[in-house]
N, C-alpha and C. Protein backbone atom coordinates (compact mmCIF):
# COMPACT_ATOMS: atom_id res chain seq x y z
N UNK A 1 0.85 -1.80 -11.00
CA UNK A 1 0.80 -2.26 -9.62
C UNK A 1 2.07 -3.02 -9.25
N UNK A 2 3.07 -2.22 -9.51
CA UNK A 2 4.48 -3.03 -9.12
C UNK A 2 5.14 -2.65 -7.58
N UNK A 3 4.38 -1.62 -7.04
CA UNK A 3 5.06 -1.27 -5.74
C UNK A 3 3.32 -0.65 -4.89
N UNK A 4 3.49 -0.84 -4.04
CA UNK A 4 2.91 -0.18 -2.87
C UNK A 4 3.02 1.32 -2.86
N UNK A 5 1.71 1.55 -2.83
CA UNK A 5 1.53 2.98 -2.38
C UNK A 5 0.40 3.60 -1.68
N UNK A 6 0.67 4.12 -0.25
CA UNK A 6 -0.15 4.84 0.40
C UNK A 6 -0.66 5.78 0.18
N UNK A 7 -2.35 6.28 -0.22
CA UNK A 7 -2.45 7.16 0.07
C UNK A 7 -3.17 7.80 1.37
N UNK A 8 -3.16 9.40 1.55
CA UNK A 8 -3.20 9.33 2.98
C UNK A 8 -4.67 9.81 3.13
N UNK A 9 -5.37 9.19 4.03
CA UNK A 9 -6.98 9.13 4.32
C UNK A 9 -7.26 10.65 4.73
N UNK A 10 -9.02 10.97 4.82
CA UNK A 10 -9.25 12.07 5.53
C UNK A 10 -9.32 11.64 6.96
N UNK A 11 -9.77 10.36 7.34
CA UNK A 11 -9.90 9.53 9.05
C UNK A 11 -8.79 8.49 8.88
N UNK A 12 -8.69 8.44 10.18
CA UNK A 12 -7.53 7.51 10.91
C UNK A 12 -8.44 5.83 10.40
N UNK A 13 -7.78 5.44 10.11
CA UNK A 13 -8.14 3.52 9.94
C UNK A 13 -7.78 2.93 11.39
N UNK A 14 -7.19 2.13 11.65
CA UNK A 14 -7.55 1.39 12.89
C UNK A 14 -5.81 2.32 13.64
N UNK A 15 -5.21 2.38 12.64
CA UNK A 15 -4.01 2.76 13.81
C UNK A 15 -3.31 3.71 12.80
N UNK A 16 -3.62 5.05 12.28
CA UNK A 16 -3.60 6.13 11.79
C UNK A 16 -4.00 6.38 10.52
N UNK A 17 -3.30 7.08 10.04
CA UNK A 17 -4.00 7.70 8.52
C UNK A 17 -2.98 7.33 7.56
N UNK A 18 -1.78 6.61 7.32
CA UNK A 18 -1.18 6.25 6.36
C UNK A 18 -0.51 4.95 6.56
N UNK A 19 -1.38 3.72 6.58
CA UNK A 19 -0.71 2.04 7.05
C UNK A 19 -1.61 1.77 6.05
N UNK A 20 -0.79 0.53 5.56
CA UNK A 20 -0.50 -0.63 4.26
C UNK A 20 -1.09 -2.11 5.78
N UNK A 21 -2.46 -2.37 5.18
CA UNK A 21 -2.62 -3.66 5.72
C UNK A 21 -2.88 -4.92 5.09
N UNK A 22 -2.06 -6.30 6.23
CA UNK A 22 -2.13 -7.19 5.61
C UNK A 22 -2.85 -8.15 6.61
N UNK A 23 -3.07 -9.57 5.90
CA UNK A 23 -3.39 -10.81 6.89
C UNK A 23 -2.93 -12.15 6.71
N UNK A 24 -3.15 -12.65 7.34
CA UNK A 24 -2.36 -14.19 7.51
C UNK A 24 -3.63 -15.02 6.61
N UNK A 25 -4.65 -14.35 6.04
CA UNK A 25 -6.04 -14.96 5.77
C UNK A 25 -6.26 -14.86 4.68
N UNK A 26 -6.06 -15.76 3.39
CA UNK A 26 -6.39 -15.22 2.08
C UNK A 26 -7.99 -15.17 2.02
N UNK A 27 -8.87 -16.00 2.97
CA UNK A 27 -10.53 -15.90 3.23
C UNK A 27 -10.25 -14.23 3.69
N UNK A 28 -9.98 -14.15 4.58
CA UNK A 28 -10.10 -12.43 5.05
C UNK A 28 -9.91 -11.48 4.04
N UNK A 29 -9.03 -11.71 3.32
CA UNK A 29 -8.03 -10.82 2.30
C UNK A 29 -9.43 -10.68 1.47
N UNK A 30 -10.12 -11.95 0.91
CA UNK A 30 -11.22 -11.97 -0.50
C UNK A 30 -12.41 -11.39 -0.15
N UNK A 31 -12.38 -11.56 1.03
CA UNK A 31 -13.92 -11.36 1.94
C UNK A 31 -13.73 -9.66 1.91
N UNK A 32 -12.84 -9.29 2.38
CA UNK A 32 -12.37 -7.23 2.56
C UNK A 32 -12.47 -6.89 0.86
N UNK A 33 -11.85 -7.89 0.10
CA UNK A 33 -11.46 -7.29 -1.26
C UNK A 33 -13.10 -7.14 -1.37
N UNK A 34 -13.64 -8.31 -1.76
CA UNK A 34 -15.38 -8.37 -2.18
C UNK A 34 -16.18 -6.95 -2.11
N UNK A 35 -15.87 -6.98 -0.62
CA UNK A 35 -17.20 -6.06 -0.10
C UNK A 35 -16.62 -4.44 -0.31
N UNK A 36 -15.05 -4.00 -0.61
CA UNK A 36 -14.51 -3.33 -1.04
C UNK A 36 -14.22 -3.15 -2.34
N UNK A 37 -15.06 -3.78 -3.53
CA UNK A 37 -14.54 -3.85 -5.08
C UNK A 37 -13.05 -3.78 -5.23
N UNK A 38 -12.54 -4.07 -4.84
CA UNK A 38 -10.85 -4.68 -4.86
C UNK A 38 -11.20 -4.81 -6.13
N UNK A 39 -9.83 -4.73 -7.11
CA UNK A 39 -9.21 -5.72 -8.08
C UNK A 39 -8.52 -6.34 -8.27
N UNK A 40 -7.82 -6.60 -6.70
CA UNK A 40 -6.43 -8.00 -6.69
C UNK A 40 -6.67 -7.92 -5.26
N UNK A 41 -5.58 -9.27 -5.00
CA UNK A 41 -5.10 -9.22 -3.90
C UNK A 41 -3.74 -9.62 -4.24
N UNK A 42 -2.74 -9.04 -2.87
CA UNK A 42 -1.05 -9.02 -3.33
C UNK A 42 -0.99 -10.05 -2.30
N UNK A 43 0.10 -11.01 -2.66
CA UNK A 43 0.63 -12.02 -1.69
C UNK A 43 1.62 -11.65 -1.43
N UNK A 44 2.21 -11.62 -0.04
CA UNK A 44 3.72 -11.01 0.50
C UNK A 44 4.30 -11.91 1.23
N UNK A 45 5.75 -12.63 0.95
CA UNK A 45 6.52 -13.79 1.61
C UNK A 45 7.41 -12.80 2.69
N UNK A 46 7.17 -12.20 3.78
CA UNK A 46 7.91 -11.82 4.97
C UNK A 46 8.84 -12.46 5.61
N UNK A 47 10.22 -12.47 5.93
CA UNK A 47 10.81 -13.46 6.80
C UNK A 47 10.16 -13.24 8.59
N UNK A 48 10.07 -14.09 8.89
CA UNK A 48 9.48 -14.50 10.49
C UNK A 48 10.80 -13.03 11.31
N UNK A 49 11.71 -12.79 10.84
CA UNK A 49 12.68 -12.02 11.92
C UNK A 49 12.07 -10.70 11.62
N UNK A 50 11.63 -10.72 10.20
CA UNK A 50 11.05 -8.86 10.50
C UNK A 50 10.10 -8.66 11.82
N UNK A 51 9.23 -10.06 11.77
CA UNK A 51 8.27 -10.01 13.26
C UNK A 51 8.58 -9.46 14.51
N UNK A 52 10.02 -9.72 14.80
CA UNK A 52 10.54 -10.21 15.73
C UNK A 52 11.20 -9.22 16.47
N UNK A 53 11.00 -8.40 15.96
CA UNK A 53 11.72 -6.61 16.66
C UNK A 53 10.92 -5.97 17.32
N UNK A 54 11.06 -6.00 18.93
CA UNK A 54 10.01 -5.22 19.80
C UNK A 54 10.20 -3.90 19.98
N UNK A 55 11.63 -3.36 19.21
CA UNK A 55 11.44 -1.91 19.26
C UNK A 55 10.88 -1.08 18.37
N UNK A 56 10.55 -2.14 17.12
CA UNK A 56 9.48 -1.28 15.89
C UNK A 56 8.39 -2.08 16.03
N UNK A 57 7.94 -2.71 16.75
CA UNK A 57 6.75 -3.91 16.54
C UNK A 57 5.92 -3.66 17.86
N UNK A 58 4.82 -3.91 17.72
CA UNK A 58 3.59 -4.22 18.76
C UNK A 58 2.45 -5.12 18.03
N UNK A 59 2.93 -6.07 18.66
CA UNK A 59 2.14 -7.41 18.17
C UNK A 59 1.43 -8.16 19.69
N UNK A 60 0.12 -8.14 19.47
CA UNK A 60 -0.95 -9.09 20.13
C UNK A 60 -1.17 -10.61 19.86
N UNK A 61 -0.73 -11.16 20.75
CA UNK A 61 -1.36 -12.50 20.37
C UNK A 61 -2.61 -13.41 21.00
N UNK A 62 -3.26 -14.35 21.21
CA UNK A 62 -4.42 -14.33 21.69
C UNK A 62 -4.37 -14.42 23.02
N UNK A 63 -2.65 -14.67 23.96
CA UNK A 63 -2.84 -14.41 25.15
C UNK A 63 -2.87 -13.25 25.40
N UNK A 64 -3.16 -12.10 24.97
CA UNK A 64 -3.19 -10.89 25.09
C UNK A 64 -4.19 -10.03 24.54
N UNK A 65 -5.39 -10.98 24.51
CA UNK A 65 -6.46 -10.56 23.34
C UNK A 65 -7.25 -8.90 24.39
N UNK A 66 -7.26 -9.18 25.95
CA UNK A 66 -7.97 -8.26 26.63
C UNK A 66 -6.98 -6.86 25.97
N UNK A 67 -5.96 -6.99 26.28
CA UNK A 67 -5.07 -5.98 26.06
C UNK A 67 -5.25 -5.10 24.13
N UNK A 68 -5.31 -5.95 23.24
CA UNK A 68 -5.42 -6.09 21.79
C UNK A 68 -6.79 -5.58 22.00
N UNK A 69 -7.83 -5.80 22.60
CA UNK A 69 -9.23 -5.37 22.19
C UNK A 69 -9.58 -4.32 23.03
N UNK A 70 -8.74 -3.86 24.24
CA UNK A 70 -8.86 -2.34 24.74
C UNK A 70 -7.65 -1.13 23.13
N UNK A 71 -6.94 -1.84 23.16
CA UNK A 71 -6.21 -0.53 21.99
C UNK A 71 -6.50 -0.32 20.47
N UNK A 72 -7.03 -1.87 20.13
CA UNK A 72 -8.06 -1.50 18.87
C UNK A 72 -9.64 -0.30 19.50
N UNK A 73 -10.22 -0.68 20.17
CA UNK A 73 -11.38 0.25 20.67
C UNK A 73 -10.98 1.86 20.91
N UNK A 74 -10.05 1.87 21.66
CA UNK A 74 -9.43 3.07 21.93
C UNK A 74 -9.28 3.94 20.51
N UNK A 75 -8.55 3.04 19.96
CA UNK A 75 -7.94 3.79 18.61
C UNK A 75 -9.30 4.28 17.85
N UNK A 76 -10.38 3.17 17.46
CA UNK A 76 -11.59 3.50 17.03
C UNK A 76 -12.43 4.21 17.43
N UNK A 77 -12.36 4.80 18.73
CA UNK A 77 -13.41 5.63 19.33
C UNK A 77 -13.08 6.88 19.99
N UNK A 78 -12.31 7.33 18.30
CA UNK A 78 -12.17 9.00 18.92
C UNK A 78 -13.05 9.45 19.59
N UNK A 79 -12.78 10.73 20.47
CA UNK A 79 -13.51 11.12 21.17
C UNK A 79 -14.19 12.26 20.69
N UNK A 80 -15.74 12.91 20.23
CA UNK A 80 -16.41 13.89 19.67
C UNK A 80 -16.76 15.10 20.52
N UNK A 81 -17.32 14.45 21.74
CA UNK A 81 -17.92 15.34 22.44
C UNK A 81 -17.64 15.32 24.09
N UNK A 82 -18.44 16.06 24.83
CA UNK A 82 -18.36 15.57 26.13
C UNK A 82 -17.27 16.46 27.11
N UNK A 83 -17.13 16.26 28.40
CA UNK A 83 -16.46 17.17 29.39
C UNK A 83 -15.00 17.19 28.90
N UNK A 84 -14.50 18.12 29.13
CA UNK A 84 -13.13 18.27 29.23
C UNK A 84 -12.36 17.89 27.71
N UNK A 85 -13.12 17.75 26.47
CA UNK A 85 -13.22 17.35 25.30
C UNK A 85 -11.20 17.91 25.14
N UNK A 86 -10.92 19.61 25.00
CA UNK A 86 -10.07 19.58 24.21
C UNK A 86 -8.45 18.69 24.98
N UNK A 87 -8.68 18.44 26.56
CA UNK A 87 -7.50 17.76 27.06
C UNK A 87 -7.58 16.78 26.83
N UNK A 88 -9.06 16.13 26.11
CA UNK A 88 -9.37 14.25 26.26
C UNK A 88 -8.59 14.21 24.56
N UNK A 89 -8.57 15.19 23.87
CA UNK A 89 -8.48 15.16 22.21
C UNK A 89 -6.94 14.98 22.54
N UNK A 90 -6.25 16.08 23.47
CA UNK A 90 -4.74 15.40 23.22
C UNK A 90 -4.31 14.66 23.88
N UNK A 91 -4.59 14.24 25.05
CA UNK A 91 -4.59 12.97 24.84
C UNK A 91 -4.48 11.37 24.29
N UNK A 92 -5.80 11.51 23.42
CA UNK A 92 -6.15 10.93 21.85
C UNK A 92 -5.03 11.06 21.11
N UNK A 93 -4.65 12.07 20.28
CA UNK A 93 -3.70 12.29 19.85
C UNK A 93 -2.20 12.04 20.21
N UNK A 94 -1.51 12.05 21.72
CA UNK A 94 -0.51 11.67 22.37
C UNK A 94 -0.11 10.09 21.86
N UNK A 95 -1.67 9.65 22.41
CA UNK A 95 -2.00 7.67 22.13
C UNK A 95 -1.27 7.75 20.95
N UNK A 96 -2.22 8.16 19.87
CA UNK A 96 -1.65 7.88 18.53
C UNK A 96 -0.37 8.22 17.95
N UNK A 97 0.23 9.06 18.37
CA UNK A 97 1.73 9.13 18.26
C UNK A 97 2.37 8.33 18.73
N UNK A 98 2.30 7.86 19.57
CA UNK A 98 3.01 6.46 20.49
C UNK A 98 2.56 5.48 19.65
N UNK A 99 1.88 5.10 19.09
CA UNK A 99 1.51 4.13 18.07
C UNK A 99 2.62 4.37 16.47
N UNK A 100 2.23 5.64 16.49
CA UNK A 100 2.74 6.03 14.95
C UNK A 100 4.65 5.63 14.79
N UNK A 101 5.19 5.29 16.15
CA UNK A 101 6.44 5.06 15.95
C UNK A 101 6.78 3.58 16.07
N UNK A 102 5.72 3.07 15.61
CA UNK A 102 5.80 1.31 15.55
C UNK A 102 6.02 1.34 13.74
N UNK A 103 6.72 0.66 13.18
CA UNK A 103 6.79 -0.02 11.98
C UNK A 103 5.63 -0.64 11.72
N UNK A 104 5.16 -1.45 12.51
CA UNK A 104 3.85 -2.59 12.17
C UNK A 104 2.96 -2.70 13.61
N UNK A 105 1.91 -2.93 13.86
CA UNK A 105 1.10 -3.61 14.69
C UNK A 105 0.54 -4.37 14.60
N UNK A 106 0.13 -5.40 15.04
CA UNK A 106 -0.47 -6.55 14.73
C UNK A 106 -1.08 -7.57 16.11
N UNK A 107 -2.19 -8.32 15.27
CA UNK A 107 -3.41 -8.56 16.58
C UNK A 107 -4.52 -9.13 15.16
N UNK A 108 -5.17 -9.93 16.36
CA UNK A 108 -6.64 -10.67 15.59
C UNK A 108 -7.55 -9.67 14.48
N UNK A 109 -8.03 -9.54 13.90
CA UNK A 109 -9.07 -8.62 13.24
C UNK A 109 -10.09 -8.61 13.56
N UNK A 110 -11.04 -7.41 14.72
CA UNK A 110 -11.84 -7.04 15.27
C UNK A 110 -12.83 -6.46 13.95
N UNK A 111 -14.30 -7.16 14.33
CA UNK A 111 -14.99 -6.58 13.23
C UNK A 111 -15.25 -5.53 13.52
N UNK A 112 -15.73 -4.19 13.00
CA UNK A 112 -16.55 -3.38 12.96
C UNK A 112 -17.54 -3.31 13.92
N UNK A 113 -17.78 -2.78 15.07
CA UNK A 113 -18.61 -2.98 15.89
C UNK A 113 -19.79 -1.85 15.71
N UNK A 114 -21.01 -2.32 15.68
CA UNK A 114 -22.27 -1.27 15.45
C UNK A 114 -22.40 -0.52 16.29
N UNK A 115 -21.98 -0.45 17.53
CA UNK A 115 -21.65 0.01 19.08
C UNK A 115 -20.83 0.69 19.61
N UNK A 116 -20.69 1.40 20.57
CA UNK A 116 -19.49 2.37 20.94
C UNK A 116 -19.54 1.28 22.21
N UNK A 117 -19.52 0.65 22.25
CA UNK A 117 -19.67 -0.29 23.54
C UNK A 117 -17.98 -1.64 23.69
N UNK A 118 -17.04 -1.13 25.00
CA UNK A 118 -15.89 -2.20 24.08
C UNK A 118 -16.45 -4.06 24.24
N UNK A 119 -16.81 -4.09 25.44
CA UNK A 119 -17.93 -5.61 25.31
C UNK A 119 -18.66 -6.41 24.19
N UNK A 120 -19.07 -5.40 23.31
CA UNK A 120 -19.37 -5.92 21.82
C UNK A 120 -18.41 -5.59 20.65
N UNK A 121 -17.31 -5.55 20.79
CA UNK A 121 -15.87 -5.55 20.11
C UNK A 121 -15.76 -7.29 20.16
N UNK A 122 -15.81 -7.74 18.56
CA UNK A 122 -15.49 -9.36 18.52
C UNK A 122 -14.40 -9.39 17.69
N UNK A 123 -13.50 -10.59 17.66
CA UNK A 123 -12.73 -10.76 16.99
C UNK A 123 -13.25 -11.82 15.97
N UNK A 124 -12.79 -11.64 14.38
CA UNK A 124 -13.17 -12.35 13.35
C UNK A 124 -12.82 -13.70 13.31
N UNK A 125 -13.82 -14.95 12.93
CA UNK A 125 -13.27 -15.94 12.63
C UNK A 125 -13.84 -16.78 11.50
N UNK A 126 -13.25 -17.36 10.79
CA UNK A 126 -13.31 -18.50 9.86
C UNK A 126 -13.32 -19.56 10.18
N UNK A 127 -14.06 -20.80 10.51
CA UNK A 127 -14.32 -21.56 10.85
C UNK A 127 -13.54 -21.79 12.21
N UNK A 128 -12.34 -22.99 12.22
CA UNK A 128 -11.31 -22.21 13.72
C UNK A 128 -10.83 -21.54 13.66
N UNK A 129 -10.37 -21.01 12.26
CA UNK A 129 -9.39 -19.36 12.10
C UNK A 129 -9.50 -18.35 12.67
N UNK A 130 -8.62 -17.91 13.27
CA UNK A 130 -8.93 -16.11 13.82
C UNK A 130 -8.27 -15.60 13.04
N UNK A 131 -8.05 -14.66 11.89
CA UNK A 131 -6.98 -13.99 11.04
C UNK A 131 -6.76 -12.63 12.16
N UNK A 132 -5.33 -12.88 11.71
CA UNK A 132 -4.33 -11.62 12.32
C UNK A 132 -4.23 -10.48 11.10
N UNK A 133 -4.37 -9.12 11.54
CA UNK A 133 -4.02 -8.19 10.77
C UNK A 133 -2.74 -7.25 10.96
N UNK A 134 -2.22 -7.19 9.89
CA UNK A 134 -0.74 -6.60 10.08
C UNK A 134 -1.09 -4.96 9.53
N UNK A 135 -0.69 -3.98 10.38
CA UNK A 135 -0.94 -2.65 9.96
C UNK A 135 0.65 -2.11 10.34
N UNK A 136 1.02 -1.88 8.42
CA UNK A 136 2.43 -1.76 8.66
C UNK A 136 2.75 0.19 8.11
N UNK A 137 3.36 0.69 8.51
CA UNK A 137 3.70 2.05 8.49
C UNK A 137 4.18 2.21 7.64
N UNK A 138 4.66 3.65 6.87
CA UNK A 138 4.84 4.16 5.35
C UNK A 138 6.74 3.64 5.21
N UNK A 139 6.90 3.72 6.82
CA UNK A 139 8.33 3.31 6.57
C UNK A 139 8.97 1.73 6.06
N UNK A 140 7.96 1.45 6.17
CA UNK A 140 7.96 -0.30 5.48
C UNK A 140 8.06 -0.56 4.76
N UNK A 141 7.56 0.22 3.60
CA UNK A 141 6.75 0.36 2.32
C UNK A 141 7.92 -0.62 1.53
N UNK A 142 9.22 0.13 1.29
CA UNK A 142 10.09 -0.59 0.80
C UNK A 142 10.34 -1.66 0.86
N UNK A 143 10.71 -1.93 2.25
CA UNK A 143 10.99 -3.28 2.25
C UNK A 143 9.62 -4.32 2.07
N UNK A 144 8.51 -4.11 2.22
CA UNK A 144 7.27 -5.07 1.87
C UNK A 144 7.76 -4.96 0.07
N UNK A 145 7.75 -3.67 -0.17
CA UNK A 145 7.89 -3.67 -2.14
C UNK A 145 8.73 -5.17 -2.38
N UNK A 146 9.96 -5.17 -1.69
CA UNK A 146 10.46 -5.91 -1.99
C UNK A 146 9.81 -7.55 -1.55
N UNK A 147 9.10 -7.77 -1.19
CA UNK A 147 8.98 -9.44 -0.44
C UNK A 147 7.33 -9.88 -1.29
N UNK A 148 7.06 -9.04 -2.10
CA UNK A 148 5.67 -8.93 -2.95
C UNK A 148 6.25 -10.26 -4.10
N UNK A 149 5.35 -11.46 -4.05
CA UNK A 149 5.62 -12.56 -4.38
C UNK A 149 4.39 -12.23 -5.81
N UNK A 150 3.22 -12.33 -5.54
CA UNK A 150 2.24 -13.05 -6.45
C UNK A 150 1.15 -11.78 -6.37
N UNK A 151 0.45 -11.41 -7.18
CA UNK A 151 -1.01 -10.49 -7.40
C UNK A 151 -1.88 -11.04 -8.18
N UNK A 152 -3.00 -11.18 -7.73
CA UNK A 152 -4.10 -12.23 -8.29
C UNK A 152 -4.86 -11.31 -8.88
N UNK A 153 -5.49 -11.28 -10.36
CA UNK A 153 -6.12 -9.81 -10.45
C UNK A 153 -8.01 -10.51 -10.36
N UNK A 154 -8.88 -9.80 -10.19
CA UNK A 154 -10.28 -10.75 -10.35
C UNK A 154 -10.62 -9.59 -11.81
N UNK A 155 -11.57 -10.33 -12.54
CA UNK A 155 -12.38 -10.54 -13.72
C UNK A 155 -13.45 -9.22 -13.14
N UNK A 156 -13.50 -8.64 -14.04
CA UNK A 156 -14.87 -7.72 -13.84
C UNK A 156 -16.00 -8.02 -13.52
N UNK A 157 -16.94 -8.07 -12.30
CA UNK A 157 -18.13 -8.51 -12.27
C UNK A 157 -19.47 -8.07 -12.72
């Protein structure tokens, strides 16, 4: 486990089928590892300027949470069925290409909603914490390899 490696899903995760995610939350990080049988978690020291590039970056912050919780929903609620299905699919697909040329995105971490409903879309919190999730693209990969500080491994349960 000395480098990062994607592999690529059969479904899209929150913002395609091949992103490396992180959080500002080592509670978030243990809580995902847990309920995911993880066997580590990686700590990554980023400089604040990789943030800072709006031509590879789309980052939400909580003044922008309406905006952050319409494009997480969007992204999550491909479309299956219904009128006009194969122009609504590219569509869908258009979205996600316009996404796919971001390096990273980033925004609060929306739980899992039981609902196709975007009104019951919540964002996660830890006591006052809201953890931010970083969903960074295959083109990153390297440079995150490089800023990988610490890996905690857990004990077999």
């Amino acid at each position: 486990m000395n480098n990062i490696r994607i592999r690529t899903r059969d479904r899209d995760t929150d913002f395609g089928n091949e992103n490396f995610y992180l959080t500002d939350s080592f509670k978030a990080t243990y809580v995902w590892a847990s309920r995911n049988t993880q066997v580590a978690i990686s700590i990554f020291e980023i400089p604040d300027e990789y943030f800072q590039n709006p031509e590879h970056t789309l980052s939400f912050d909580m003044d922008h949470i309406v905006e952050w919780k319409q494009l997480v929903f969007n992204v999550r609620n491909q479309l299956r069925s219904g009128q006009n299905l194969r122009r609504r699919l590219d569509e869908y697909e258009n979205f996600i290409a316009e996404l796919d040329v971001k390096n990273l995105i980033s925004g609060p971490i929306f739980a899992n909603p039981g609902t196709r409903l975007l009104e019951n879309v919540e964002y996660v919190r830890y006591l006052e914490h809201i953890p931010f999730q970083f969903s960074f693209k295959r083109t990153s990969i390297n440079y995150l390899n490089q800023c990988s500080v610490l890996t905690i491994f857990f004990r077999e349960r």
